[in-house]
N, C-alpha and C. Protein backbone atom coordinates (compact mmCIF):
# COMPACT_ATOMS: atom_id res chain seq x y z
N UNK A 1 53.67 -3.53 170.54
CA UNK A 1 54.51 -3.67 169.35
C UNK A 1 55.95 -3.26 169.68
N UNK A 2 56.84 -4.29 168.98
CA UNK A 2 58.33 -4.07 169.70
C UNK A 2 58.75 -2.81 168.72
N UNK A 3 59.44 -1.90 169.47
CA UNK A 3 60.33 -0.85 168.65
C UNK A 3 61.51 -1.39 167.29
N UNK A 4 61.30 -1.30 166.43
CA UNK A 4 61.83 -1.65 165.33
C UNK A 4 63.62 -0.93 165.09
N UNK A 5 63.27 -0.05 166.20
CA UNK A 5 64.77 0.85 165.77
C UNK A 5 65.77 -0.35 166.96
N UNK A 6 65.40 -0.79 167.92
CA UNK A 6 66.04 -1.52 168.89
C UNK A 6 66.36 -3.02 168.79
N UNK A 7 65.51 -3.34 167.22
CA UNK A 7 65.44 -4.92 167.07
C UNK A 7 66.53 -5.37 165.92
N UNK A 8 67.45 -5.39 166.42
CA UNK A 8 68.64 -5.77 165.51
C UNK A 8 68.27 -7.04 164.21
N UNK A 9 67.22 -7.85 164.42
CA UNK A 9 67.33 -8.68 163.34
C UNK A 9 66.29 -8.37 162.35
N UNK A 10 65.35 -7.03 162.96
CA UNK A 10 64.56 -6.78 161.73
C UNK A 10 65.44 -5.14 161.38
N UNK A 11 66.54 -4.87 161.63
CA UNK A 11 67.49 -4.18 161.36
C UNK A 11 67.96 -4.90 160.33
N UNK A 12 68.78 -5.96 160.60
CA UNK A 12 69.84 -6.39 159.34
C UNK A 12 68.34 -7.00 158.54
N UNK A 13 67.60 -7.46 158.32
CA UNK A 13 66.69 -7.81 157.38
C UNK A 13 66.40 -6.70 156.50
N UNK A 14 66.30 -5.46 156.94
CA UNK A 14 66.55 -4.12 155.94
C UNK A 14 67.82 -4.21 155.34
N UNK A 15 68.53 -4.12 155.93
CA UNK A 15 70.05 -4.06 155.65
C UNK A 15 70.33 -5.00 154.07
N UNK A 16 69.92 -6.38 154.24
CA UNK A 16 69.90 -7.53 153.88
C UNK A 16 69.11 -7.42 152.24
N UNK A 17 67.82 -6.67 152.28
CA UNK A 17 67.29 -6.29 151.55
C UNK A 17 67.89 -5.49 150.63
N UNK A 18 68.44 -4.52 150.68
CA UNK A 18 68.76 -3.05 150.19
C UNK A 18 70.78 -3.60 149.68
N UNK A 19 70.99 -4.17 150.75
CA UNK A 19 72.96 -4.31 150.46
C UNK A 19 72.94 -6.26 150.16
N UNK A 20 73.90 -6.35 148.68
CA UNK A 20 74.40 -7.10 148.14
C UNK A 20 75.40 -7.57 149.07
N UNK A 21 76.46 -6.30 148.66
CA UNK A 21 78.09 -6.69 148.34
C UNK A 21 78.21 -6.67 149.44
N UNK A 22 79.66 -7.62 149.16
CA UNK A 22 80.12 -8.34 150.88
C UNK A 22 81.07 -7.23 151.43
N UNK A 23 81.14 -6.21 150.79
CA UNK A 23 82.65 -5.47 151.63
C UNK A 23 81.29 -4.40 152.11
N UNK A 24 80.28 -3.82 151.56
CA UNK A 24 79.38 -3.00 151.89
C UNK A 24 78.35 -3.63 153.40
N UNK A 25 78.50 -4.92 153.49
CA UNK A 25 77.99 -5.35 154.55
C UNK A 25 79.30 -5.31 155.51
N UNK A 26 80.13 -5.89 155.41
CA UNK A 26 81.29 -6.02 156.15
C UNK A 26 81.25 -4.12 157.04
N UNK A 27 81.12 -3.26 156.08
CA UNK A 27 81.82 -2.01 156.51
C UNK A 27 80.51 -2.00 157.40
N UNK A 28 79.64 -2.16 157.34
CA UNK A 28 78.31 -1.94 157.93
C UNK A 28 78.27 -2.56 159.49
N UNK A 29 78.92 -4.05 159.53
CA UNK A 29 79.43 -4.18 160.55
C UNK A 29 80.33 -3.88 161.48
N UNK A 30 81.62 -3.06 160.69
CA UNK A 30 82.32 -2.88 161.17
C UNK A 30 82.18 -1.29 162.13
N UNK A 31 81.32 -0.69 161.49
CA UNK A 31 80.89 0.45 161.87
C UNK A 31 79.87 0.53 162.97
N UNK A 32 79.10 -0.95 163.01
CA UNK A 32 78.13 -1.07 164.20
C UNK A 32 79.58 -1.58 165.15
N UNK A 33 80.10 -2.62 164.92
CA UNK A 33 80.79 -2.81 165.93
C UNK A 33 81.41 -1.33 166.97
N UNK A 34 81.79 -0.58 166.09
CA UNK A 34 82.52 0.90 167.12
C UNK A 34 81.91 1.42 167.72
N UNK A 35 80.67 1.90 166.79
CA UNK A 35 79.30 2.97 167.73
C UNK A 35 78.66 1.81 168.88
N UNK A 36 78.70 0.60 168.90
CA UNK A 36 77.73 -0.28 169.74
C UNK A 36 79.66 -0.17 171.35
N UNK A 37 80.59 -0.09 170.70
CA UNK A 37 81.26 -0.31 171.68
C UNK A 37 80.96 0.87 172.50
N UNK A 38 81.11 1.96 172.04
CA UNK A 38 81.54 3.51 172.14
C UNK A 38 79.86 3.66 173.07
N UNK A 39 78.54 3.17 172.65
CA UNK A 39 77.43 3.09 173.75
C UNK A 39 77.69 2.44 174.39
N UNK A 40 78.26 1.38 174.75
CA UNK A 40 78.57 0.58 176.40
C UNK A 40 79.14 1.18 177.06
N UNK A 41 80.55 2.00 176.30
CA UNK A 41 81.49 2.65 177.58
C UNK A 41 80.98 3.64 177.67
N UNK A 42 79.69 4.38 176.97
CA UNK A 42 79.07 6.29 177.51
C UNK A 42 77.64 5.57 178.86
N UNK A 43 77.39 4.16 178.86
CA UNK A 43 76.32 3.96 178.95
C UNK A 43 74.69 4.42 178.40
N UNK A 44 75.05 4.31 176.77
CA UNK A 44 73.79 4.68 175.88
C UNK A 44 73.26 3.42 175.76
N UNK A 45 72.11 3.51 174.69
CA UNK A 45 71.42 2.45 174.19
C UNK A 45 72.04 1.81 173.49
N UNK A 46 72.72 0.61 173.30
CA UNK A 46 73.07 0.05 172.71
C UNK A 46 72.90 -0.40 171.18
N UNK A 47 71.52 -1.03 171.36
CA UNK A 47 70.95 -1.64 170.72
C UNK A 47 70.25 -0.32 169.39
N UNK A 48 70.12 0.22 170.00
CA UNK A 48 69.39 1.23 169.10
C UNK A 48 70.92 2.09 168.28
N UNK A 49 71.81 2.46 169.40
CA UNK A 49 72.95 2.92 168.66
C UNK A 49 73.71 1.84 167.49
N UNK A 50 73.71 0.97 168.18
CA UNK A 50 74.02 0.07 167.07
C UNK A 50 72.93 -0.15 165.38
N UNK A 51 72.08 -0.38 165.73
CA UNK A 51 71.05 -0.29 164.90
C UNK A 51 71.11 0.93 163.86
N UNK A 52 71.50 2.15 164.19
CA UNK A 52 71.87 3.36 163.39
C UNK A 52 72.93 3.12 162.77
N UNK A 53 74.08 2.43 163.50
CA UNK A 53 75.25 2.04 162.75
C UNK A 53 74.93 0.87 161.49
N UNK A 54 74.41 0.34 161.83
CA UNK A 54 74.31 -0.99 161.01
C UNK A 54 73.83 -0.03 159.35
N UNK A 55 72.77 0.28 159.87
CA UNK A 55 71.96 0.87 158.64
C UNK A 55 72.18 2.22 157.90
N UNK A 56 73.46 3.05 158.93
CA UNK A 56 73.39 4.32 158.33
C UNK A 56 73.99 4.09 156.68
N UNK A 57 74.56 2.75 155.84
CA UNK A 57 74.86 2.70 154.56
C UNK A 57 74.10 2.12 153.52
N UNK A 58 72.89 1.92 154.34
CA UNK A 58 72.09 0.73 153.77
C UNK A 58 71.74 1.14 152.36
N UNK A 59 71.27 2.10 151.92
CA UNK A 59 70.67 2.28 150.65
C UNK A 59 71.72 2.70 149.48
N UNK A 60 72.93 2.53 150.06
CA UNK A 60 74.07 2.95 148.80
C UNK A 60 74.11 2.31 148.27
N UNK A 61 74.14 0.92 148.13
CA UNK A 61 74.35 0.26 146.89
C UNK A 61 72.95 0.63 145.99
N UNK A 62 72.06 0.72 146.23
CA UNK A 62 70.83 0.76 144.77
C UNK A 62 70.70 2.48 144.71
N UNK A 63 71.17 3.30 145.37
CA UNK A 63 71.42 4.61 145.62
C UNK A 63 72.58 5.39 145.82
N UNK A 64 73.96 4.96 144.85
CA UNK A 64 74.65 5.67 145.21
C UNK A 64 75.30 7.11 145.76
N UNK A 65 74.66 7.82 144.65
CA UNK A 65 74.78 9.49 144.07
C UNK A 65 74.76 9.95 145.97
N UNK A 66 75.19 11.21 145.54
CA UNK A 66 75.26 12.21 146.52
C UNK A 66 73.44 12.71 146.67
N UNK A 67 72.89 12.67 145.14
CA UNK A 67 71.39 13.00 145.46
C UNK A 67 70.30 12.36 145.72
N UNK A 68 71.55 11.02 145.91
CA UNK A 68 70.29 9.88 146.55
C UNK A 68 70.16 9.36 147.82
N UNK A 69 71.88 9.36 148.45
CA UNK A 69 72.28 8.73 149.40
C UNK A 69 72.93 9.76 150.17
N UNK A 70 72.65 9.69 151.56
CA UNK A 70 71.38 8.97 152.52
C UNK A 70 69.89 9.21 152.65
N UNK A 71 69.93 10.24 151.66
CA UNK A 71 68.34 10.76 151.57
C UNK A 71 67.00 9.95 151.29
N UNK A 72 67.66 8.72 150.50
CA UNK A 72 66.39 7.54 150.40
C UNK A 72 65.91 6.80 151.73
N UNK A 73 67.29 6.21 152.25
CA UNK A 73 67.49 5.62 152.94
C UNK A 73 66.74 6.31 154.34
N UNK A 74 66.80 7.54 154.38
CA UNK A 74 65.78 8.48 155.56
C UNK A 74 64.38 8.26 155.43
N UNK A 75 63.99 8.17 153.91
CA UNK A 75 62.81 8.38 153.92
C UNK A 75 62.36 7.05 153.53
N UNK A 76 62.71 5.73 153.09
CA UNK A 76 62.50 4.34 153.33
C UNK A 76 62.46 3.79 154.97
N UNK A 77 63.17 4.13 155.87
CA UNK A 77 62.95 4.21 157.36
C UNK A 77 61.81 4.88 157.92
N UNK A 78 61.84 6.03 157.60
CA UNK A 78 60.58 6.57 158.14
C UNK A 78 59.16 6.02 157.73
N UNK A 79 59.10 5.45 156.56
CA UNK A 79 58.32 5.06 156.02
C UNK A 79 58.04 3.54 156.82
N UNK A 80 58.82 3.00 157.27
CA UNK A 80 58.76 1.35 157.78
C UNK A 80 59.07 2.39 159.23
N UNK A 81 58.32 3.29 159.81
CA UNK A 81 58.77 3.19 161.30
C UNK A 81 59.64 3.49 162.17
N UNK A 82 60.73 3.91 161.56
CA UNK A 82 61.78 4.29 162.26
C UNK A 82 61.35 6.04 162.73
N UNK A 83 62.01 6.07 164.09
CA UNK A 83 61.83 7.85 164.24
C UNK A 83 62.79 9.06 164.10
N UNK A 84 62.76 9.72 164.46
CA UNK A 84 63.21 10.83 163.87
C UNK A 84 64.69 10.91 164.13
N UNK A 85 65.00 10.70 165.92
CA UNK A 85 66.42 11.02 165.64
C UNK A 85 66.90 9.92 164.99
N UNK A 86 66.13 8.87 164.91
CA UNK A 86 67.12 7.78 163.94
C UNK A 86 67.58 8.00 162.88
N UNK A 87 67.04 8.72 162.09
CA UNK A 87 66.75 9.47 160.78
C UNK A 87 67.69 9.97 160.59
N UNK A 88 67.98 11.44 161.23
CA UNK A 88 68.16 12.40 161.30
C UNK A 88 70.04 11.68 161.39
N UNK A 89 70.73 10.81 162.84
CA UNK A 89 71.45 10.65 162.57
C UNK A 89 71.96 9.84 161.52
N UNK A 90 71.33 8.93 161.10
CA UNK A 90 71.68 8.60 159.12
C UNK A 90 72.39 9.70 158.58
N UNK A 91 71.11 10.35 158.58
CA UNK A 91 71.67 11.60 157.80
C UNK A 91 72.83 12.69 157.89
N UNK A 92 72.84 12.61 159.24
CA UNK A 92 74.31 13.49 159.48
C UNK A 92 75.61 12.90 159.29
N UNK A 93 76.26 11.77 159.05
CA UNK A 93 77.12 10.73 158.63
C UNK A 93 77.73 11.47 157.29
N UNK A 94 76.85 11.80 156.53
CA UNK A 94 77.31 12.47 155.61
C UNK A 94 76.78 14.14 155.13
N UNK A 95 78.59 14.36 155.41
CA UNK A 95 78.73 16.09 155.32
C UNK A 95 77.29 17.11 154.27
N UNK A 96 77.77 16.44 153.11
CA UNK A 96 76.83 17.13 152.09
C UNK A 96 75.18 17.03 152.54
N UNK A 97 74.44 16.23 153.77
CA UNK A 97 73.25 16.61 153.77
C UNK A 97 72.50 17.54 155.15
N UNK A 98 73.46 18.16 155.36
CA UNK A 98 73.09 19.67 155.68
C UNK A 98 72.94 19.10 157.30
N UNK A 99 72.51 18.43 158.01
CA UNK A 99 72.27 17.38 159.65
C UNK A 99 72.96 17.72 159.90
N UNK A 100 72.95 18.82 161.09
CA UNK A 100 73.81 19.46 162.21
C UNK A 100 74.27 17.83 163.21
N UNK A 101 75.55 17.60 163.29
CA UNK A 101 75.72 17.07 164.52
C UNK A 101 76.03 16.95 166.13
N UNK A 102 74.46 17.21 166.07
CA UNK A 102 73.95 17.97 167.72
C UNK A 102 73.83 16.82 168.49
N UNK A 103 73.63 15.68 168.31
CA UNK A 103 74.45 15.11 169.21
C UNK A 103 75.30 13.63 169.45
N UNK A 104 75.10 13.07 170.84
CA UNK A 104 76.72 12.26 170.86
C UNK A 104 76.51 10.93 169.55
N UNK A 105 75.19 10.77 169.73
CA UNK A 105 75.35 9.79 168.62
C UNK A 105 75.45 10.03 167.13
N UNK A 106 75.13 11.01 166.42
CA UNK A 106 75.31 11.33 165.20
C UNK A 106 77.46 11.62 165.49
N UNK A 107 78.10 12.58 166.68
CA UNK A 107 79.02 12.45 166.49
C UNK A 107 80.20 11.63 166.61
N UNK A 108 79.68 10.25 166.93
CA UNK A 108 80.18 8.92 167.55
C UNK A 108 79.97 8.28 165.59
N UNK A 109 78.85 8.09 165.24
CA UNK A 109 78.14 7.60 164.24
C UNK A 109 79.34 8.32 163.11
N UNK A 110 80.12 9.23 162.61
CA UNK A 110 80.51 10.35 162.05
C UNK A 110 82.22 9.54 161.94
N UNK A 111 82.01 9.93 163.76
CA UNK A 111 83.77 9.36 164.16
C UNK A 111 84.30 7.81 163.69
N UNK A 112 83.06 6.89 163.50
CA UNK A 112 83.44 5.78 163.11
C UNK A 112 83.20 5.57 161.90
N UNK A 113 82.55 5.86 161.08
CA UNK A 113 82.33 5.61 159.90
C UNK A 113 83.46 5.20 159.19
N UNK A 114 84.50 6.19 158.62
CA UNK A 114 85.24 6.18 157.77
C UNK A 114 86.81 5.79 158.48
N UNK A 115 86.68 5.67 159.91
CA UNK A 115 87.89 5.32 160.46
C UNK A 115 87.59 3.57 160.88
N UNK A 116 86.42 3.14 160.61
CA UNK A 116 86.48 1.77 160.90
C UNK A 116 86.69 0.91 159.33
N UNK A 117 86.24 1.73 158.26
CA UNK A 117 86.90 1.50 156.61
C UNK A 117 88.18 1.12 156.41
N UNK A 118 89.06 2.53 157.08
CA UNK A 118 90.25 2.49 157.09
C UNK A 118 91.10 1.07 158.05
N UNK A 119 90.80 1.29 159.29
CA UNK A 119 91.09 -0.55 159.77
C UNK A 119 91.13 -1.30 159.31
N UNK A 120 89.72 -1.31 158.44
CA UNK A 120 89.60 -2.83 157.84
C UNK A 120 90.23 -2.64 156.79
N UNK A 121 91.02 -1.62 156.36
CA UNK A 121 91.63 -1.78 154.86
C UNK A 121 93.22 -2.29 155.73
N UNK A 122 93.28 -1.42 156.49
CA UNK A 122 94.57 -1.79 156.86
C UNK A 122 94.75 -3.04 157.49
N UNK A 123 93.98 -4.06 158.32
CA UNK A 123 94.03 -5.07 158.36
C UNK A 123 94.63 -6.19 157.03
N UNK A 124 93.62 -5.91 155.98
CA UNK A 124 94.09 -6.58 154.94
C UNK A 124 95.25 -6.37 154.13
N UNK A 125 95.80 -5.67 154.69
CA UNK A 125 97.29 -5.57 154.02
C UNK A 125 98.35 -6.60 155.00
N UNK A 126 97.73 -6.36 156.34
CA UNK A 126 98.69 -7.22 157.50
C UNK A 126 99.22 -8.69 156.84
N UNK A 127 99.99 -9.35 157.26
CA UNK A 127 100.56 -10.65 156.56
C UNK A 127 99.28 -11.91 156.94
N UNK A 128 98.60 -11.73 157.81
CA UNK A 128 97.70 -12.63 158.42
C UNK A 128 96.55 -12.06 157.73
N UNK A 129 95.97 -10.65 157.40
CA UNK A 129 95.06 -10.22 156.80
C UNK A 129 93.93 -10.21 158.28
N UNK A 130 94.49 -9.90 158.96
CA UNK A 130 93.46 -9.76 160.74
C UNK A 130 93.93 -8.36 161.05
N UNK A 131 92.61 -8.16 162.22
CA UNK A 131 92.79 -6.99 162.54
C UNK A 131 94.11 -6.91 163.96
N UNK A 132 94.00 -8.16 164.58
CA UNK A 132 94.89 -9.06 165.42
C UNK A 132 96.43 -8.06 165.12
N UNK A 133 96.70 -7.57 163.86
CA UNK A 133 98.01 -7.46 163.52
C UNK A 133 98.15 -5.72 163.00
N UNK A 134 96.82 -4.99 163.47
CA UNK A 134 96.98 -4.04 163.19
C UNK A 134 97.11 -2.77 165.08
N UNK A 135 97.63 -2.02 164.40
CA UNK A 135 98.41 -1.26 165.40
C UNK A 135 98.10 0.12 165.21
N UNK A 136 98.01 1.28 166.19
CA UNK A 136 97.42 2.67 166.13
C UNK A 136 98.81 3.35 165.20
N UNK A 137 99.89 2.93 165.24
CA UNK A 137 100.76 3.54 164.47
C UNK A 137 100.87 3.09 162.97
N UNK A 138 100.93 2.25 162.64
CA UNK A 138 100.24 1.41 161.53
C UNK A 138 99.17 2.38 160.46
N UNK A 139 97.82 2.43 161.04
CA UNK A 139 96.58 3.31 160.61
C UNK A 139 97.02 4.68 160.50
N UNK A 140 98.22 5.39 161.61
CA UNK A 140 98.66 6.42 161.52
C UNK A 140 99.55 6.80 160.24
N UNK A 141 100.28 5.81 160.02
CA UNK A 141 101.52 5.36 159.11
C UNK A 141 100.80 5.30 157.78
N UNK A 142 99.57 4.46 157.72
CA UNK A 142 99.27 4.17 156.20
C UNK A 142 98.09 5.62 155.94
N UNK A 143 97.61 6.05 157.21
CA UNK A 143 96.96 8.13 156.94
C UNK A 143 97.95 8.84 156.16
N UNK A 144 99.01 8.47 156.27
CA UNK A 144 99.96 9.47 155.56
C UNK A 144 99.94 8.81 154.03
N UNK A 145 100.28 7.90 153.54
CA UNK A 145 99.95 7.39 152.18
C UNK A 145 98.80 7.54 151.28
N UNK A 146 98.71 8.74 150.44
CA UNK A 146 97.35 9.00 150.02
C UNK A 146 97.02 8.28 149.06
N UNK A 147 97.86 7.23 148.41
CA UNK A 147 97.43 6.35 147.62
C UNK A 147 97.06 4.73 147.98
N UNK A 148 96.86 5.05 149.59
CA UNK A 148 96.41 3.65 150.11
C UNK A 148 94.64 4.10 150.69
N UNK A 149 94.18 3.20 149.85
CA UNK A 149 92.29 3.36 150.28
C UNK A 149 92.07 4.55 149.96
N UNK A 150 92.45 5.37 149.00
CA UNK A 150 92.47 6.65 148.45
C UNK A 150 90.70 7.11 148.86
N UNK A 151 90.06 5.91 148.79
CA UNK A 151 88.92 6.51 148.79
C UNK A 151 87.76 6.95 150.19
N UNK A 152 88.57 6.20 151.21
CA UNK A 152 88.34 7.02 152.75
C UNK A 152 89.20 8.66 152.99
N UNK A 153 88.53 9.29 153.40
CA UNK A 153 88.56 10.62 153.99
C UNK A 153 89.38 10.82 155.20
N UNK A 154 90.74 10.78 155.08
CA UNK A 154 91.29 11.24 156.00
C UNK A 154 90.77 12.37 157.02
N UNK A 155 90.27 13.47 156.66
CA UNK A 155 90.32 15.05 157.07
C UNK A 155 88.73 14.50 158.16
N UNK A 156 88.26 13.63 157.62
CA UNK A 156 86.73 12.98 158.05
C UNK A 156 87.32 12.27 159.37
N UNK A 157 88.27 10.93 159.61
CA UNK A 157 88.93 10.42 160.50
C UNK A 157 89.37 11.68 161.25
N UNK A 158 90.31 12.22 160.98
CA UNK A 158 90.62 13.35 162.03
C UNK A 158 89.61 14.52 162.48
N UNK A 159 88.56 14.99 161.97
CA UNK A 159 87.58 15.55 162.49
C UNK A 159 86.73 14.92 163.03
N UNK A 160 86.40 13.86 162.99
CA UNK A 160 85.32 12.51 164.04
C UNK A 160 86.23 12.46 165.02
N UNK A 161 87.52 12.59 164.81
CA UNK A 161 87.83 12.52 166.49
C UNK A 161 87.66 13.58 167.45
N UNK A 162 88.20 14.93 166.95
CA UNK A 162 88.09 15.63 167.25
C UNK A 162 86.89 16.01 167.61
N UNK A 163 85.40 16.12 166.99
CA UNK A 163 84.35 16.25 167.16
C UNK A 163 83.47 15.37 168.81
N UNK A 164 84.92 14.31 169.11
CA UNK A 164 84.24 13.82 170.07
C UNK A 164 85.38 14.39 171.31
N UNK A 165 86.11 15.05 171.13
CA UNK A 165 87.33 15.83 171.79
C UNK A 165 88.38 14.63 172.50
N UNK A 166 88.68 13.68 171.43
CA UNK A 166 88.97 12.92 172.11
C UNK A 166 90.68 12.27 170.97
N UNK A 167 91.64 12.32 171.39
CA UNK A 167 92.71 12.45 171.05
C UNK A 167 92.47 11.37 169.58
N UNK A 168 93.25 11.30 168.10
CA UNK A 168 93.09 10.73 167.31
C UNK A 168 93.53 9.02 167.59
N UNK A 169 94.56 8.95 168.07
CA UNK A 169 95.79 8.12 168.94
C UNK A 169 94.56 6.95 169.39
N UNK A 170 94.02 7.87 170.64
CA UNK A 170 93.02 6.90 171.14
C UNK A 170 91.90 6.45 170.85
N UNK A 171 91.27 7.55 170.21
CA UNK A 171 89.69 6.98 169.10
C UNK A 171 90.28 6.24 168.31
N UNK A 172 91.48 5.48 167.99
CA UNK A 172 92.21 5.30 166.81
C UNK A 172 91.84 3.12 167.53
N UNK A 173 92.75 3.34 168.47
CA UNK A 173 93.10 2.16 169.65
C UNK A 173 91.76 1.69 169.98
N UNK A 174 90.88 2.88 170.61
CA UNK A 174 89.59 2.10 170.86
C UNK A 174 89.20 1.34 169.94
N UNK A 175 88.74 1.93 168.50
CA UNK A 175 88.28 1.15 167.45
C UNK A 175 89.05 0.13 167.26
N UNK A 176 90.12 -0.35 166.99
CA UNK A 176 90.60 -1.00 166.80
C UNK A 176 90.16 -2.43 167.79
N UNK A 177 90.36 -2.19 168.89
CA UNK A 177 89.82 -2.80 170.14
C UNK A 177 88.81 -3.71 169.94
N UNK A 178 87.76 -2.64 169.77
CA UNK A 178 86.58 -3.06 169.35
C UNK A 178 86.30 -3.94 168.52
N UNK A 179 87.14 -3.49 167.19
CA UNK A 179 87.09 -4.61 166.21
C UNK A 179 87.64 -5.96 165.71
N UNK A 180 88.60 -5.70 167.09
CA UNK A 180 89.37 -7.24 167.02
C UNK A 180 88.24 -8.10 168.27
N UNK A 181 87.52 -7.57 169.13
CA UNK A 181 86.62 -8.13 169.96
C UNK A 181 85.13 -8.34 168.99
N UNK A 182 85.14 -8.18 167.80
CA UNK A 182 84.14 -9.08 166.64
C UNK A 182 84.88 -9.25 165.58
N UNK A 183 86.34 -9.65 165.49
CA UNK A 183 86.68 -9.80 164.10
C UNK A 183 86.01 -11.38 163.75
N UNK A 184 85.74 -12.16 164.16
CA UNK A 184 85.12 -12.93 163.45
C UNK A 184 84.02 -12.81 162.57
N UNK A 185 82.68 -12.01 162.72
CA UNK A 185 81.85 -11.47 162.33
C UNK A 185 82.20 -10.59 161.23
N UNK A 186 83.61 -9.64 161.67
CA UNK A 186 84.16 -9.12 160.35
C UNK A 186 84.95 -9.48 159.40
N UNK A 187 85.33 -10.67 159.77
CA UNK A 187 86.36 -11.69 158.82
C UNK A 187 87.57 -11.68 158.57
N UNK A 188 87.90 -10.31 160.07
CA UNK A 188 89.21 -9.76 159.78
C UNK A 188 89.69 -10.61 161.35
């Protein structure tokens, strides 16, 4: 029996299930795209890191609340098969559910989350609306505007980088990278 955490298309078939909205899938991609880059260049599992990315948002739309989400979504996985550290890093993605992030993939998983949001917001402001036209000073430039995407976590972007000790500048560039090497898939 094939491992279910490594099989990307019975991945997004959960995904698919559980998420409607197109910007909630979009971010979902956009967030596998970073963690799946960020395992090629550590030489991790790919497929499986990616797979955590894809799904660590899956149950927010029918679960928004803080007392639902990611906590359903842990225990709907486990329930269909998934194992523990898969779980576990879901769960550490977000601060409020207590998941120490012990290790590189929960703090890779962490670092991209809310800084691959921010890209894609800032993309769509660009005149082309691509990621093609976005720039590490740019993302830096619109961090300082607290009334742009008010609703990503700055203090979250700058501690995911840090958490991977790795300058903001450049976790900034990589992602970016990354996401212009699938913007088709992301529509940016």
């Amino acid at each position: 029996m094939e491992d279910i955490s490594r099989d990307r298309k019975a991945c997004l078939l959960i995904l698919k299930e559980f998420t409607q909205n197109e910007s909630l899938l979009k971010h979902a991609f956009a967030v596998e795209t970073c963690v799946r880059a960020y395992a090629e260049k550590l030489g991790e599992d790919v497929e499986y890191w990616g797979n955590v990315a894809l799904l660590h948002d899956f149950d927010y739309e029918k679960y928004p609340t803080a007392q639902e989400h990611p906590f359903m979504g842990e225990k709907i996985l486990r329930e269909r098969g998934f194992d523990e550290n898969f779980t576990k890093a879901i769960l550490s993605h977000a601060d409020y559910a207590g998941e120490p992030r012990d290790t590189l993939l929960k703090k890779i998983l962490f670092a991209c989350d809310e800084l691959a949001g921010f890209i894609t917001a800032v993309a769509y402001v660009r005149p082309s609306r691509t990621v093609d036209e976005v720039e590490v000073k740019s993302v830096l430039k619109k961090m300082k505007d607290k009334a742009f995407a008010r609703q990503v976590n700055r203090d979250d972007i700058q501690s995911g980088a840090a958490g991977l000790n790795t300058p903001l500048e450049e976790h900034i560039d990589f992602c970016i990278f990354a996401m212009r090497n699938n913007k088709t898939v992301l529509g940016l």
